[in-house]
Protein backbone atom coordinates (compact mmCIF):
# COMPACT_ATOMS: atom_id res chain seq x y z
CA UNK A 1 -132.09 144.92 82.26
CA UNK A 2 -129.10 146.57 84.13
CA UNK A 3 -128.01 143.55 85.45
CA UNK A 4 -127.80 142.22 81.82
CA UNK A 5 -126.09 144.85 80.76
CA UNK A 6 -123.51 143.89 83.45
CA UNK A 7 -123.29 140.65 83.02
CA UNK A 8 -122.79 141.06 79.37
CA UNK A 9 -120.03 144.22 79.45
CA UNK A 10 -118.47 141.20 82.30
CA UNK A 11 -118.29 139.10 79.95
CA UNK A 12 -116.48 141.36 76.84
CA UNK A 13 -114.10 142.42 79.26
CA UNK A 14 -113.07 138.90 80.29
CA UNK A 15 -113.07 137.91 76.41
CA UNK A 16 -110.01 140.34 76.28
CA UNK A 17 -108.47 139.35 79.17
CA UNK A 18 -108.85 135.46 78.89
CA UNK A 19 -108.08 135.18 75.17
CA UNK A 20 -107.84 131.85 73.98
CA UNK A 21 -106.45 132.10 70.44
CA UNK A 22 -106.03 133.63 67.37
CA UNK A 23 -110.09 134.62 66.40
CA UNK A 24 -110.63 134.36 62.50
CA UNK A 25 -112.02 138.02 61.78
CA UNK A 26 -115.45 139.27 59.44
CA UNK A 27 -113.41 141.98 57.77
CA UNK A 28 -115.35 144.61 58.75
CA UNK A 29 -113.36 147.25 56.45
CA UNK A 30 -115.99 145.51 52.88
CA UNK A 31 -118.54 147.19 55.12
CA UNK A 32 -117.63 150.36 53.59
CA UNK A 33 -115.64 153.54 54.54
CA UNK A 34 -115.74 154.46 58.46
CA UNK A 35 -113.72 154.61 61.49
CA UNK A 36 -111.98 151.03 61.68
CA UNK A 37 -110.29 150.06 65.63
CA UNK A 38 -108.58 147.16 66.57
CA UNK A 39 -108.19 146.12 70.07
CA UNK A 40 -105.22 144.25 71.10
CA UNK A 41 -103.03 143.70 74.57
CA UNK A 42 -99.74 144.06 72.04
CA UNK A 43 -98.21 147.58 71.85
CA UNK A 44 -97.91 148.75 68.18
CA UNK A 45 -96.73 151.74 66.61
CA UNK A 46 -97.52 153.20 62.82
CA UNK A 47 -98.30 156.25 61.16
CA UNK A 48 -101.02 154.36 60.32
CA UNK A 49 -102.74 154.82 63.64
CA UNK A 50 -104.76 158.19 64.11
CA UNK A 51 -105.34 157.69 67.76
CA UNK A 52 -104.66 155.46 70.84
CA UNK A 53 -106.95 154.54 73.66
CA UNK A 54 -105.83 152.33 76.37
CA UNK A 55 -108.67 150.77 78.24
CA UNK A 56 -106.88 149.17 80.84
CA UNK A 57 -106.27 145.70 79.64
CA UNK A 58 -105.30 146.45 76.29
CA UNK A 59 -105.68 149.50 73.77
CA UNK A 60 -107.92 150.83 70.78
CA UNK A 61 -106.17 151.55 67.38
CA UNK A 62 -108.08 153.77 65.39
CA UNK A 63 -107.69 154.67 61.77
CA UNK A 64 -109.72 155.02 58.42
CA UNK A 65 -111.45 151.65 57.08
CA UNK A 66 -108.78 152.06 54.04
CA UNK A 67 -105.68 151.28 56.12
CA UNK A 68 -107.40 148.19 57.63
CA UNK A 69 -105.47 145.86 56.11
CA UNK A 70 -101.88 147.49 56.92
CA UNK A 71 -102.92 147.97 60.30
CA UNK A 72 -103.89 144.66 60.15
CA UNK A 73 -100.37 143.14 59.29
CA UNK A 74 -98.54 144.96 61.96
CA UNK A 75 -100.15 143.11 64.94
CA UNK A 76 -99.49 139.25 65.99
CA UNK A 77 -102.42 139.27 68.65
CA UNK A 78 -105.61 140.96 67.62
CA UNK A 79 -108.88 140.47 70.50
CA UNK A 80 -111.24 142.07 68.09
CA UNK A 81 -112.26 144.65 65.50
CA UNK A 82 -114.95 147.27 65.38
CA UNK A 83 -115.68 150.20 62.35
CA UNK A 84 -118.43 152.73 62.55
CA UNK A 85 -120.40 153.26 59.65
CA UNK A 86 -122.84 156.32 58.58
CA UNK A 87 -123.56 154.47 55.04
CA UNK A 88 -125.81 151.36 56.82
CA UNK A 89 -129.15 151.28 58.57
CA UNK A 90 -130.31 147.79 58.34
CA UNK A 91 -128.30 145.52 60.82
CA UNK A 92 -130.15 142.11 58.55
CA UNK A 93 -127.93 144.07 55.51
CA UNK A 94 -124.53 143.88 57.59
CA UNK A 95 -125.04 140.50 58.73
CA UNK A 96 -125.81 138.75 55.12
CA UNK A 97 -123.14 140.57 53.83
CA UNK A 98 -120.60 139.47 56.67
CA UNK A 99 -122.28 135.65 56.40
CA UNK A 100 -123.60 136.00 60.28
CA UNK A 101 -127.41 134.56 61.81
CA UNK A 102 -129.12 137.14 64.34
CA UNK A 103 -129.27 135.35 67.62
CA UNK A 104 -130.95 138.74 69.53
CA UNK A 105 -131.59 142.20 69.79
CA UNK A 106 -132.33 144.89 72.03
CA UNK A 107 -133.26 147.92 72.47
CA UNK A 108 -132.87 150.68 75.04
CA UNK A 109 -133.26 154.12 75.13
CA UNK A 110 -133.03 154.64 71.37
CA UNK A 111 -129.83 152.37 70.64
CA UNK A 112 -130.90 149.41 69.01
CA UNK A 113 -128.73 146.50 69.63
CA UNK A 114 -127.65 142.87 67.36
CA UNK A 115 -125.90 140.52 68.96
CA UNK A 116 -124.87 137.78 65.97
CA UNK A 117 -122.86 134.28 65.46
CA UNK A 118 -121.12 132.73 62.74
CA UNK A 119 -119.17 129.74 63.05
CA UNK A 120 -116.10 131.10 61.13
CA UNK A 121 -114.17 131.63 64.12
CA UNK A 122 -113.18 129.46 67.07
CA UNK A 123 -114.03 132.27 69.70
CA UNK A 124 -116.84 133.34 71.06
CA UNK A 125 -118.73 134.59 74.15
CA UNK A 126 -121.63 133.64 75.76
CA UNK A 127 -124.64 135.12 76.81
CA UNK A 128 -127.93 134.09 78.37
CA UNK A 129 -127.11 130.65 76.96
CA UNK A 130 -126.12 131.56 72.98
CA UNK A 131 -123.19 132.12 71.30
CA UNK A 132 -122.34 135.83 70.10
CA UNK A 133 -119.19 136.59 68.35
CA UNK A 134 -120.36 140.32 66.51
CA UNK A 135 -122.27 143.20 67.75
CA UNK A 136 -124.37 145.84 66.04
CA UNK A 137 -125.35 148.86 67.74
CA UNK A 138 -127.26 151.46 65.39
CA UNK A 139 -127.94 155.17 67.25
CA UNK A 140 -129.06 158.10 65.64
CA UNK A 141 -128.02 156.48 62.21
CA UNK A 142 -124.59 155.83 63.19
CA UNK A 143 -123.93 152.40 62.87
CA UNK A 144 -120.83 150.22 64.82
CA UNK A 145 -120.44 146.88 64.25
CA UNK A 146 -117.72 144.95 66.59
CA UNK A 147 -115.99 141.62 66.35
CA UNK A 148 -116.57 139.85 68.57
CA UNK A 149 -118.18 142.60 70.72
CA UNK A 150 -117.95 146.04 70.30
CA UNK A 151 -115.34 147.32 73.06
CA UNK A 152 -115.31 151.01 73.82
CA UNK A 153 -118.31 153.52 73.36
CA UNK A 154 -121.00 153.50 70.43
């Protein structure tokens, strides 16, 4: 299991790093209000953005799920999106509102895990064999959904 773990946290990072185009995003902010982040390599500025986190190979923009949209607009290269939510606690709700088919789960030490695919973007990563482009991670009734993986901690 910790090998898959790994593997897959190999595998987001090298998303980031190995971008290969623009990814068409779920727009996570109809979800509902929560903390919205968008991970990019591009360095942005705007009192938009309550906090910065740089992870290395790029950096976390975090604001409120209502300036998702401005935030948004200010960046030419965005390598995903994530928003945490306190409002959802069925993963099958987020996914037939965002249009997305459950290709797995999992579940470890009381974080329960979806990994999901839609065919609206071009991007996508693979793991054990099927294509994942958005993550759900529900712990403790905090919910964090992540397109195309959820990058940083939930």
């Amino acid at each position: 299991m910790l090998i898959k773990f790994i593997a897959f946290t190999t595998l987001c990072v090298s998303l980031v790093v190995f971008h290969f185009g623009t990814l068409s995003n779920p727009e996570l902010e109809v979800l509902g209000e929560g903390e919205f982040s968008i991970y990019s390599r591009q360095v942005v500025g705007s009192p938009l953005i309550e906090r910065v986190t740089n992870i290395g190979i790029g950096f976390i923009y975090t604001t409120s799920s209502r300036n998702a949209v401005q935030l948004r607009a200010k960046f030419t290269q965005i390598d995903g999106e994530s928003i945490i939510l306190d409002n959802f606690k069925d993963p099958q709700k987020i996914l037939d509102i965002l249009g997305y088919t459950q290709v797995s789960t999992q579940d470890m030490g009381g974080l329960h895990t979806v990994y999901a695919y839609s065919g609206r973007g071009r991007d996508f990563i693979t793991s054990n064999g099927q294509r994942i482009n958005l993550q759900i991670a529900v712990r403790a009734g905090r919910v964090t959904v992540g397109w195309p993986v959820i990058l940083g901690s939930y």
